[in-house]
C-alpha atoms as a PDB file:
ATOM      1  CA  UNK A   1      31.561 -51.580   0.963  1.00  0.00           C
ATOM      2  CA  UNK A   2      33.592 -48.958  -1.030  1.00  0.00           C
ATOM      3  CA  UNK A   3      31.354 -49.390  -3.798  1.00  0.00           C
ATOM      4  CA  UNK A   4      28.397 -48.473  -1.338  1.00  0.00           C
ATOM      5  CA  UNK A   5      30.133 -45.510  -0.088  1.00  0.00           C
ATOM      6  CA  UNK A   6      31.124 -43.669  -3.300  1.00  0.00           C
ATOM      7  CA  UNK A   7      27.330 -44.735  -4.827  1.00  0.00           C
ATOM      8  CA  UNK A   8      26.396 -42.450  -1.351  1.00  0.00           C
ATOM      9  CA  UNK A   9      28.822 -39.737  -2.429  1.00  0.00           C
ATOM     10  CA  UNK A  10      27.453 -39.358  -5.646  1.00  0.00           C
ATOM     11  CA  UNK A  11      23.683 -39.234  -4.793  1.00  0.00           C
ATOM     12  CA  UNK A  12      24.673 -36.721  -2.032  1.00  0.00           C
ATOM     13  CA  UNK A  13      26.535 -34.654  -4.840  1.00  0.00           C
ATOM     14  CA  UNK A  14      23.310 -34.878  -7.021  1.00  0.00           C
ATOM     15  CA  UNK A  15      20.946 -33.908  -4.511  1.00  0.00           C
ATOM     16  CA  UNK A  16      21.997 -31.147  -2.784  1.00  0.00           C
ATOM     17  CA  UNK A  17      22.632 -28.741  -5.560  1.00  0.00           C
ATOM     18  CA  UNK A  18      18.466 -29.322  -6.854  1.00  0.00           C
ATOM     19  CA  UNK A  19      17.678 -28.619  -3.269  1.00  0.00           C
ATOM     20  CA  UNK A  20      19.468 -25.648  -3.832  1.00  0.00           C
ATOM     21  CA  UNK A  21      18.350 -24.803  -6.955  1.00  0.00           C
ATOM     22  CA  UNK A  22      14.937 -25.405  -5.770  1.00  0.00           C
ATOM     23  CA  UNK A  23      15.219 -23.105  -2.725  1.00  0.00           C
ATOM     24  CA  UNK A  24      12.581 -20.233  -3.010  1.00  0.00           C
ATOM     25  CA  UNK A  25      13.575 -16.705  -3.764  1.00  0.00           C
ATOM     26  CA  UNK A  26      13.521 -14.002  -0.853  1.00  0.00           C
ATOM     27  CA  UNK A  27      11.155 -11.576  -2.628  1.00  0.00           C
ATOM     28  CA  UNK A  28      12.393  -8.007  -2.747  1.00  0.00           C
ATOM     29  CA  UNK A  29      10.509  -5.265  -0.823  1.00  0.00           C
ATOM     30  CA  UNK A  30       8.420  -2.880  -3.119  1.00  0.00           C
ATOM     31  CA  UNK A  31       8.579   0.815  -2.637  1.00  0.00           C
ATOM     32  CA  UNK A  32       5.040   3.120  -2.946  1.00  0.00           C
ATOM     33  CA  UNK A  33       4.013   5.961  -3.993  1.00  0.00           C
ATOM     34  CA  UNK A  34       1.378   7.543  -2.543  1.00  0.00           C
ATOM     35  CA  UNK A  35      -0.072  10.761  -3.798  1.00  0.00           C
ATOM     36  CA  UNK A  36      -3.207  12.795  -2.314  1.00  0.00           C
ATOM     37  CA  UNK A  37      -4.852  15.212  -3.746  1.00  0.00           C
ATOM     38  CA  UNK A  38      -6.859  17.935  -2.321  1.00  0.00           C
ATOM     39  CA  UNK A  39     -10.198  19.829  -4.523  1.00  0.00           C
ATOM     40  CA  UNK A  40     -13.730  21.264  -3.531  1.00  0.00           C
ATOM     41  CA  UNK A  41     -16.157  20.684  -6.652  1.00  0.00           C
ATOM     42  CA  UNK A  42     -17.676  18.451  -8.749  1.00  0.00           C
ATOM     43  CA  UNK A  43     -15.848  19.575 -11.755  1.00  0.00           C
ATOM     44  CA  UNK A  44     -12.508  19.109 -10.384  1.00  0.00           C
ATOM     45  CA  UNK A  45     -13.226  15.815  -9.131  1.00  0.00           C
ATOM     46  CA  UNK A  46     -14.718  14.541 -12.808  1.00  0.00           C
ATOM     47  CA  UNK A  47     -11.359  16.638 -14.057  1.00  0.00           C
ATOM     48  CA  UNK A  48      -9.479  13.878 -11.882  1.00  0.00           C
ATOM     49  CA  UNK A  49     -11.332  10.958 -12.465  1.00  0.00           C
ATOM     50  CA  UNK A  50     -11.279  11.396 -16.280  1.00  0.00           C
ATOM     51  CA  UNK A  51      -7.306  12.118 -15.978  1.00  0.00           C
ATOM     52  CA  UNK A  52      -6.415   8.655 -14.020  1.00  0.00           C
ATOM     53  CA  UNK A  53      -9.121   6.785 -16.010  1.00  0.00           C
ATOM     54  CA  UNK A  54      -8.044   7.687 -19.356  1.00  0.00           C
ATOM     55  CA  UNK A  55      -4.457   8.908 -19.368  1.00  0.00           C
ATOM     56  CA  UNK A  56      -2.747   7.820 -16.454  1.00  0.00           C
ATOM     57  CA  UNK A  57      -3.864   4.620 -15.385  1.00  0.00           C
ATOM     58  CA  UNK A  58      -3.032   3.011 -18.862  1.00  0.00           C
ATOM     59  CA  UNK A  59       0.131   4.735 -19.240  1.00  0.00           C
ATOM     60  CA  UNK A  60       1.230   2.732 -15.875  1.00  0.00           C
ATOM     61  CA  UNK A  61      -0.184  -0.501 -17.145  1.00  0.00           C
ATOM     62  CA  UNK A  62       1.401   0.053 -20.343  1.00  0.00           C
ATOM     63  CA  UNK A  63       5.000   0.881 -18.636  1.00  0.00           C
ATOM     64  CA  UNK A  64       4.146  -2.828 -17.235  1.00  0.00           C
ATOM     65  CA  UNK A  65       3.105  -1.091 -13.689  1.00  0.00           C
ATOM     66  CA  UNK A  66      -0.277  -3.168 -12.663  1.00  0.00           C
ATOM     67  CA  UNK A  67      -2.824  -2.862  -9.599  1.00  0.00           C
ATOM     68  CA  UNK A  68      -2.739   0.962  -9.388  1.00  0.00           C
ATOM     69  CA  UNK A  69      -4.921   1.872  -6.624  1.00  0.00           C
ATOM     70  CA  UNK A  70      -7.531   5.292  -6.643  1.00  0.00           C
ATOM     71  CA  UNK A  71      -9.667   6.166  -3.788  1.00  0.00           C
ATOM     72  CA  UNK A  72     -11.777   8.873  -2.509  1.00  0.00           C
ATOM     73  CA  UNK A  73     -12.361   9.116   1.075  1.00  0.00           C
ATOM     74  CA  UNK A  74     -15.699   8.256   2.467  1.00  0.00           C
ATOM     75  CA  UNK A  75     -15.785  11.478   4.500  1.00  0.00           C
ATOM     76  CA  UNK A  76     -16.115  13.193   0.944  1.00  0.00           C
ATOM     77  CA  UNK A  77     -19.957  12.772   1.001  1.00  0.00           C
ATOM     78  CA  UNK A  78     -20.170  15.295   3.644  1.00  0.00           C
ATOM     79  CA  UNK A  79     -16.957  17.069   3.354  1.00  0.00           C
ATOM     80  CA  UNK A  80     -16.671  20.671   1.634  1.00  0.00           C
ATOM     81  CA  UNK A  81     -12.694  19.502   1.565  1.00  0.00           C
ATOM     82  CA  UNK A  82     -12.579  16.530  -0.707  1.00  0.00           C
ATOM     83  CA  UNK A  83      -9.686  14.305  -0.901  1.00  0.00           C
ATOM     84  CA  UNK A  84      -8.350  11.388  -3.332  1.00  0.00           C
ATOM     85  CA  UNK A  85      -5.263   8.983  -2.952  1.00  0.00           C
ATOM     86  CA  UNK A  86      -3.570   7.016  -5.845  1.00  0.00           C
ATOM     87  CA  UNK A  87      -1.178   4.112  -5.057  1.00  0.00           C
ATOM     88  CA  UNK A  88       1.368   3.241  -7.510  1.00  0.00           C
ATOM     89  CA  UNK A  89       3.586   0.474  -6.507  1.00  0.00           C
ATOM     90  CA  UNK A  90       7.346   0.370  -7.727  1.00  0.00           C
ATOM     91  CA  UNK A  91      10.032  -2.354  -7.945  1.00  0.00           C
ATOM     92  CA  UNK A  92      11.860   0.407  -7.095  1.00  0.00           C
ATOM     93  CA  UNK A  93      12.947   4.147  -6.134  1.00  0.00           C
ATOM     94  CA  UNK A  94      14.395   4.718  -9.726  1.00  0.00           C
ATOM     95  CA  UNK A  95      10.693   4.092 -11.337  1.00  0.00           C
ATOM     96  CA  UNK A  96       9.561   7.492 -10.164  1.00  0.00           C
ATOM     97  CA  UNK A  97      12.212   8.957 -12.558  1.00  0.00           C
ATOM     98  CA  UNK A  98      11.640   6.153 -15.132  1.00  0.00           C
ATOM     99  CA  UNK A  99       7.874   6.875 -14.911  1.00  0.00           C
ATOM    100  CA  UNK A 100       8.311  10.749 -15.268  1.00  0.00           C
ATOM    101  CA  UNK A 101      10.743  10.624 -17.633  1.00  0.00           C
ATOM    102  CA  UNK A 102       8.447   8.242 -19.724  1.00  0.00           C
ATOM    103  CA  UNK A 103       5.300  10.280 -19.505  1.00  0.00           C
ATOM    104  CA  UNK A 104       7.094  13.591 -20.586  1.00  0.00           C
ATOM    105  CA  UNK A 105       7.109  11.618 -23.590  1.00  0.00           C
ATOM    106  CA  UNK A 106       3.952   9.884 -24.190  1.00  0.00           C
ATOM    107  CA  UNK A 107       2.058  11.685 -26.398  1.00  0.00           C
ATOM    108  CA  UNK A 108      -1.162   9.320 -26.521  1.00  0.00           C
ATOM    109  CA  UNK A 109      -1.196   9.874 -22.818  1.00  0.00           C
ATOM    110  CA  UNK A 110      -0.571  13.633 -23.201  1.00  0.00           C
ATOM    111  CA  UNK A 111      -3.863  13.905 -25.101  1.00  0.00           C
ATOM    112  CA  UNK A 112      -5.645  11.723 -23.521  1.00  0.00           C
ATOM    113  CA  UNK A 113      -4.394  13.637 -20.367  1.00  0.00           C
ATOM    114  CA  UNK A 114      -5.116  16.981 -22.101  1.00  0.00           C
ATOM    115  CA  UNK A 115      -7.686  18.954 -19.998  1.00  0.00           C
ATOM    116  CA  UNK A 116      -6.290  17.463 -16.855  1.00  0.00           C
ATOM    117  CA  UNK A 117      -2.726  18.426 -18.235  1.00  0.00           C
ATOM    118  CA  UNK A 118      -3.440  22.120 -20.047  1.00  0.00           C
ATOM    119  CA  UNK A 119      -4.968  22.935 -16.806  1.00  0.00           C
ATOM    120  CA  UNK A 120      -5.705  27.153 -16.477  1.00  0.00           C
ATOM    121  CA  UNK A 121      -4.162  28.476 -13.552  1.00  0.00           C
ATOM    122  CA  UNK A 122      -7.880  29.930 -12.469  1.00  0.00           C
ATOM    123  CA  UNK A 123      -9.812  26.898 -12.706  1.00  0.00           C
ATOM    124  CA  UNK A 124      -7.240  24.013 -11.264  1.00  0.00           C
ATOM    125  CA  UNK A 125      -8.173  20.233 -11.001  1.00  0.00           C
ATOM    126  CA  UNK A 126      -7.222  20.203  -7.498  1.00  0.00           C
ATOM    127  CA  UNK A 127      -6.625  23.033  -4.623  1.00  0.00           C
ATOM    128  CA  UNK A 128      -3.167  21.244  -3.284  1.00  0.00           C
ATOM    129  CA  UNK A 129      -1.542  17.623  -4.026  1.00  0.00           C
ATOM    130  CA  UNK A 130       1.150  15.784  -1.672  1.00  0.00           C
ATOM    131  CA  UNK A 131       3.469  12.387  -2.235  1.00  0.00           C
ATOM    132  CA  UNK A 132       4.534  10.341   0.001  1.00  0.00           C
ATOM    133  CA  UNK A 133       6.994   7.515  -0.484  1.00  0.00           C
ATOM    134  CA  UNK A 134       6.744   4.102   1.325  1.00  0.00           C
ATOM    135  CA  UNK A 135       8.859   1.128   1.454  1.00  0.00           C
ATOM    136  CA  UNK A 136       6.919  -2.108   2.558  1.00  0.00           C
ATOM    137  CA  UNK A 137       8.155  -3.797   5.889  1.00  0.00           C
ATOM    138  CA  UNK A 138      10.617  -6.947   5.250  1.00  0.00           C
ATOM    139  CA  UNK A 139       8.231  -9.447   6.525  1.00  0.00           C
ATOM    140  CA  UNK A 140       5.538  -8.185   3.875  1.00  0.00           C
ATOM    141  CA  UNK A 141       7.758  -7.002   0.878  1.00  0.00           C
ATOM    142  CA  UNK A 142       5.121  -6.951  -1.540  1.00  0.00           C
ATOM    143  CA  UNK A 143       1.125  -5.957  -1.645  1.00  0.00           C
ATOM    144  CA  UNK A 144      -1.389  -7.910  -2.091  1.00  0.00           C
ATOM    145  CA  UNK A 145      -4.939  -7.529  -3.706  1.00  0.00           C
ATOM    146  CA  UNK A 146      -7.923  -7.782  -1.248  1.00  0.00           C
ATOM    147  CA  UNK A 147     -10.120 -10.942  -2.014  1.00  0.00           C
ATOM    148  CA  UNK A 148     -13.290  -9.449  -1.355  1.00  0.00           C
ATOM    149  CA  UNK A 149     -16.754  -9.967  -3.520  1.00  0.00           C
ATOM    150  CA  UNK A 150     -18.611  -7.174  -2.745  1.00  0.00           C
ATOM    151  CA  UNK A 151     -19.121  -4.326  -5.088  1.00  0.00           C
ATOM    152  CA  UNK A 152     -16.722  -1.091  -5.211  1.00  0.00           C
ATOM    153  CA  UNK A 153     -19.037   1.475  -3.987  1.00  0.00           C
ATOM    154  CA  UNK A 154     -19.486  -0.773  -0.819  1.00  0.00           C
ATOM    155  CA  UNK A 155     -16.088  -1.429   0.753  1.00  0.00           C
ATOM    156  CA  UNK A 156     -14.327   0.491   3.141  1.00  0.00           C
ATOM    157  CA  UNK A 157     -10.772   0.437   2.936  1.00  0.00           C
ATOM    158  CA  UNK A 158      -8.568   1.585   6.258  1.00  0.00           C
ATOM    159  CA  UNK A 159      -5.890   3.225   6.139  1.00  0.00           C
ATOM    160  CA  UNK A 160      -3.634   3.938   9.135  1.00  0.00           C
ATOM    161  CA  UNK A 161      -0.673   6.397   9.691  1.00  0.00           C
ATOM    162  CA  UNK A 162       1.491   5.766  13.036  1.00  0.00           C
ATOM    163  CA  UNK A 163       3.694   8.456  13.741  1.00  0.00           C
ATOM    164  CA  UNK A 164       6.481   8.023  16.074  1.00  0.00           C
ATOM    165  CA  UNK A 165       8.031  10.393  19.334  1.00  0.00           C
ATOM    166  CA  UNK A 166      11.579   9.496  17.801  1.00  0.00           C
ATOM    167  CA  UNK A 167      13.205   7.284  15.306  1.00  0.00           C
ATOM    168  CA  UNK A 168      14.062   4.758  17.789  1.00  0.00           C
ATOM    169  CA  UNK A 169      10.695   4.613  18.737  1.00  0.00           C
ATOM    170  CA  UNK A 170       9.163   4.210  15.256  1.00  0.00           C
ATOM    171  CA  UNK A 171      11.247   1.431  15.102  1.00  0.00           C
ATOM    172  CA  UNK A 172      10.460  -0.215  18.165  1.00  0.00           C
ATOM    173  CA  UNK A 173       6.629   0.103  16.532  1.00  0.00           C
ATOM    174  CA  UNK A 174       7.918  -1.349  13.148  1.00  0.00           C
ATOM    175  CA  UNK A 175       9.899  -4.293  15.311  1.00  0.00           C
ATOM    176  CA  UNK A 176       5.917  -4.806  16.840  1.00  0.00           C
ATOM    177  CA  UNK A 177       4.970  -5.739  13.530  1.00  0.00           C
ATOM    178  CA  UNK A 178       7.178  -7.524  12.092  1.00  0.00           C
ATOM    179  CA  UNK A 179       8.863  -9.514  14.921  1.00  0.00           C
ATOM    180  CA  UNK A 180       6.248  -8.485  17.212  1.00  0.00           C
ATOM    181  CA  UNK A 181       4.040 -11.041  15.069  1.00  0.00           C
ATOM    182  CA  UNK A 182       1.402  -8.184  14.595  1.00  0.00           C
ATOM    183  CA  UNK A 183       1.021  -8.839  10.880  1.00  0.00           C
ATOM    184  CA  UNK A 184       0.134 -12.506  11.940  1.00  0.00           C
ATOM    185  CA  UNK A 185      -2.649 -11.490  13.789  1.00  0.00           C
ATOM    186  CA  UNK A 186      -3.836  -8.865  11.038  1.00  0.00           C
ATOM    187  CA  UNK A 187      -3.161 -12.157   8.680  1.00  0.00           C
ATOM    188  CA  UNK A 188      -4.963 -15.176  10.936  1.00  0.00           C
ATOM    189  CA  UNK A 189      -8.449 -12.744  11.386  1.00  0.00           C
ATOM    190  CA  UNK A 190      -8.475 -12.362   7.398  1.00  0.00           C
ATOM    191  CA  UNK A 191      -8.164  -8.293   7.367  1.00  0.00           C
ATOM    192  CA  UNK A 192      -6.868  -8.729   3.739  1.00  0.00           C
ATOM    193  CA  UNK A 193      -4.178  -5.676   4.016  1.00  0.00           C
ATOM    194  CA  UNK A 194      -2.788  -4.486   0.897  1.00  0.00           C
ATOM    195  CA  UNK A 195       0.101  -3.262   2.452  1.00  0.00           C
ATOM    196  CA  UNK A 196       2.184  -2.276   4.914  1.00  0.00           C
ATOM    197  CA  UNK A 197       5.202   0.193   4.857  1.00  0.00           C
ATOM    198  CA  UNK A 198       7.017   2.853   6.104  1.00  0.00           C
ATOM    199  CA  UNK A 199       6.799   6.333   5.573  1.00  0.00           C
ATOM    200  CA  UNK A 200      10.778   7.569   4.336  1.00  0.00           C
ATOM    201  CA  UNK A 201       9.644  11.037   2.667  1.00  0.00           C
ATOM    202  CA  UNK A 202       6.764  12.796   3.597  1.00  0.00           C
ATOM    203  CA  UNK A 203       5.056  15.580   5.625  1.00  0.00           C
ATOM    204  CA  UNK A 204       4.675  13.341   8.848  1.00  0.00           C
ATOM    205  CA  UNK A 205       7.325  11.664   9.821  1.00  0.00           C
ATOM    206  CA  UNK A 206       8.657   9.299  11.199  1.00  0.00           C
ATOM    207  CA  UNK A 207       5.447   7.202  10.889  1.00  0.00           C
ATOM    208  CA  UNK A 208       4.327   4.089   9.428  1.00  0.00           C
ATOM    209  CA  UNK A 209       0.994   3.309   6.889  1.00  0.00           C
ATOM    210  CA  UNK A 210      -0.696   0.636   6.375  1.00  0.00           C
ATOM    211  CA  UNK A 211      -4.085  -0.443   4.611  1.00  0.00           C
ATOM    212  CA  UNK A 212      -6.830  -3.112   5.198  1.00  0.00           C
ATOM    213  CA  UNK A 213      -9.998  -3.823   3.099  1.00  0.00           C
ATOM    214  CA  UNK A 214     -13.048  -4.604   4.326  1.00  0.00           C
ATOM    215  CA  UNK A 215     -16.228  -5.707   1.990  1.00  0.00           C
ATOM    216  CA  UNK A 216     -18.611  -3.035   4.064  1.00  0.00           C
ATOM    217  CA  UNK A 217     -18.510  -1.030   7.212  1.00  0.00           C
ATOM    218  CA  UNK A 218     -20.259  -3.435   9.403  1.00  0.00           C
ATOM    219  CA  UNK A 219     -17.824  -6.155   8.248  1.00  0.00           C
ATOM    220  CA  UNK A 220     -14.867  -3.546   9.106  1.00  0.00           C
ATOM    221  CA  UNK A 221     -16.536  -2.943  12.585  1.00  0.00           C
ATOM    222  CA  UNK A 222     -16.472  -6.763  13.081  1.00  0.00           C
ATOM    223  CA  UNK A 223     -13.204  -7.146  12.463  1.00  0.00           C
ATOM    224  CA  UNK A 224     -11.665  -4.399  14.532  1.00  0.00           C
ATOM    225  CA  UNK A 225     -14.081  -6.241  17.738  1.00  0.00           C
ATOM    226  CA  UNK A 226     -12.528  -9.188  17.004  1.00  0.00           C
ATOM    227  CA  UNK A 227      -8.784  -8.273  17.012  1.00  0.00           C
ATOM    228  CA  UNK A 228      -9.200  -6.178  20.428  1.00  0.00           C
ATOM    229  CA  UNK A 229     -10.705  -9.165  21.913  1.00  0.00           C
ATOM    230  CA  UNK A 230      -7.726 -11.436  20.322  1.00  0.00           C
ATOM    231  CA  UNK A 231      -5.583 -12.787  22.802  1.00  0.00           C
ATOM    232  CA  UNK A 232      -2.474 -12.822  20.644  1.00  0.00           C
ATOM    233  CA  UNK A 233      -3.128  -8.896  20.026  1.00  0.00           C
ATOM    234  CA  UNK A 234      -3.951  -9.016  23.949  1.00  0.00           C
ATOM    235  CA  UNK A 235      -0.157 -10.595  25.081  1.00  0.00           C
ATOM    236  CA  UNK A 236       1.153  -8.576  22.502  1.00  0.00           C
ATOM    237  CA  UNK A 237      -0.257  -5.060  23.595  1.00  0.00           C
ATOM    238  CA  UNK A 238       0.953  -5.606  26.898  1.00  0.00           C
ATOM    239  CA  UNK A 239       4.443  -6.500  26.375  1.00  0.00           C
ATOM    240  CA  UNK A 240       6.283  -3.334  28.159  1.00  0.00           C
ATOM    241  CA  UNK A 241       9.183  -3.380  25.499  1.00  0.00           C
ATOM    242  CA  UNK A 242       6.368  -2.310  23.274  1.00  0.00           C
ATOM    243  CA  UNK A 243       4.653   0.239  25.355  1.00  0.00           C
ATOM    244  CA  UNK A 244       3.841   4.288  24.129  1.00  0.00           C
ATOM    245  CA  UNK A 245       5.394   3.415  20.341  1.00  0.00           C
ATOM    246  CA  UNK A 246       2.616   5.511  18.726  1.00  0.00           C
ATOM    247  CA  UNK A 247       2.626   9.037  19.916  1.00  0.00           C
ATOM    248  CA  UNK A 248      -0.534   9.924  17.300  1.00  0.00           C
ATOM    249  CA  UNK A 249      -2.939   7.957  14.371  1.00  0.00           C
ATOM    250  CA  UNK A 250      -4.478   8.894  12.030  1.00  0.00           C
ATOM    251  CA  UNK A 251      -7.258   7.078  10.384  1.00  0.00           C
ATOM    252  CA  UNK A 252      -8.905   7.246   7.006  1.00  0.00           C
ATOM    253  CA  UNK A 253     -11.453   5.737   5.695  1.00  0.00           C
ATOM    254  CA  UNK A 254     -11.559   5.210   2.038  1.00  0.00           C
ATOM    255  CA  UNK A 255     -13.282   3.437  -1.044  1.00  0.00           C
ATOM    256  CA  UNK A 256     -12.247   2.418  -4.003  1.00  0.00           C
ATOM    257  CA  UNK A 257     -13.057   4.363  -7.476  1.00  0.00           C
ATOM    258  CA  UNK A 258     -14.836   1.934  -9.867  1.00  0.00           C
ATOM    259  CA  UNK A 259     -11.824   2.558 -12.187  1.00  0.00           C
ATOM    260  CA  UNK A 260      -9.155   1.491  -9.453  1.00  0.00           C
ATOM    261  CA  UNK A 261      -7.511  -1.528 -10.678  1.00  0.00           C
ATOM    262  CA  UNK A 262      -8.437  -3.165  -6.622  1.00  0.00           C
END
């Protein structure tokens, strides 16, 4: 009988450190950085294009930062004011510096930079440029890469700012989705987000962004039908703890350049 026990003790001692071991890794939430910038002509936008294509772009990827995002909003077809967004994802806040620091001293991405770089002050690549830094929500620390087939200059991608009345507020909105369980719905009707995040420098604040990728408009459209008619979204939009936590949204509707690494 002792002999039984002490064989028990001993498999218990063996065991429980691989289950341990084995025990997966809480993954770390990624920071973003989001930067828009504003121009009116065709030159400035080729100026742009030819800048992230050839100089920036591979200086990320080379600095080992992957799935760097460049869009143009949809609305520029029409739009006098034109407007582009690049996504850079960071491990964290100190890349910005580490990037910077790192590009000051790149020459094969200062020339391949050069007319984007050497700009004149009278014919600029862009009229105005703001960033914005983001920090992804706990219960979706990291982005994710849309699975869609279609091609580039099809898809719509969403994305959505959420500003706040107060802090406590925003929070309350950020509780929705994450404890709320409105990333599961987003997640169950297959809206393949890249992100979502909060905004903790920028113009508007205190807000929240998020961004979900859709292979055309009419599949968008579907989407959006189905998650109002969702009962999950339905209990959940009437809870009153979570009632008037979005004072104003914005919506923009983007694609992707054929250069964007998603």
């Amino acid at each position: 009988m002792k002999t039984k026990i002490l064989l028990t003790i001993v498999m218990t001692l063996l065991i429980v450190p691989q289950f341990l071991w084995s025990k997966p890794k809480k993954e770390k939430q990624e920071f973003y950085q989001l930067t828009m910038y504003r121009y009116n002509s065709d030159n400035q936008e080729k100026m742009l294009d030819d800048y992230f294509q050839a100089a920036l772009i591979p200086a990320l990827h080379d600095m080992g930062v992957q799935s760097v995002g460049v869009f143009k909003t949809i609305a520029n077809d029409t739009s006098a004011n034109k407007s582009l967004y690049v996504l850079i994802p960071m491990k964290s806040l100190k890349m910005i510096d580490k990037i910077n620091g790192k590009l000051l001293k790149d020459e094969k991405f200062k020339l391949a930079g050069k007319e984007y770089l050497d700009v004149k002050y009278n014919s600029p690549a862009y009229t105005r440029m703001e960033k914005i830094l983001l920090k992804a929500f706990h219960l979706s620390p990291v982005m994710k890469l849309p699975k869609l087939t279609s091609s580039k200059n099809q898809r719509v991608y969403e994305l959505r700012s959420y500003e706040s009345a107060s802090e406590n507020i925003f929070r309350n909105k950020v509780h929705m989705f994450n404890e709320g369980g409105e990333i599961d719905i987003f997640t169950k009707l297959d809206f393949n987000a890249v992100f979502y995040s909060e905004v903790i420098a920028g113009s508007q604040m205190p807000n929240l962004m998020y961004m979900t990728t859709f292979e055309n408009k009419a599949d968008r459209d579907a989407h959006w039908a189905a998650f109002r008619d969702d009962p999950d979204w339905k209990e959940l939009s009437a809870r009153p703890e979570y009632k008037n936590n979005v004072s104003r949204s914005v919506i923009t509707f983007l694609r992707p350049a054929e250069y964007s690494d998603f």
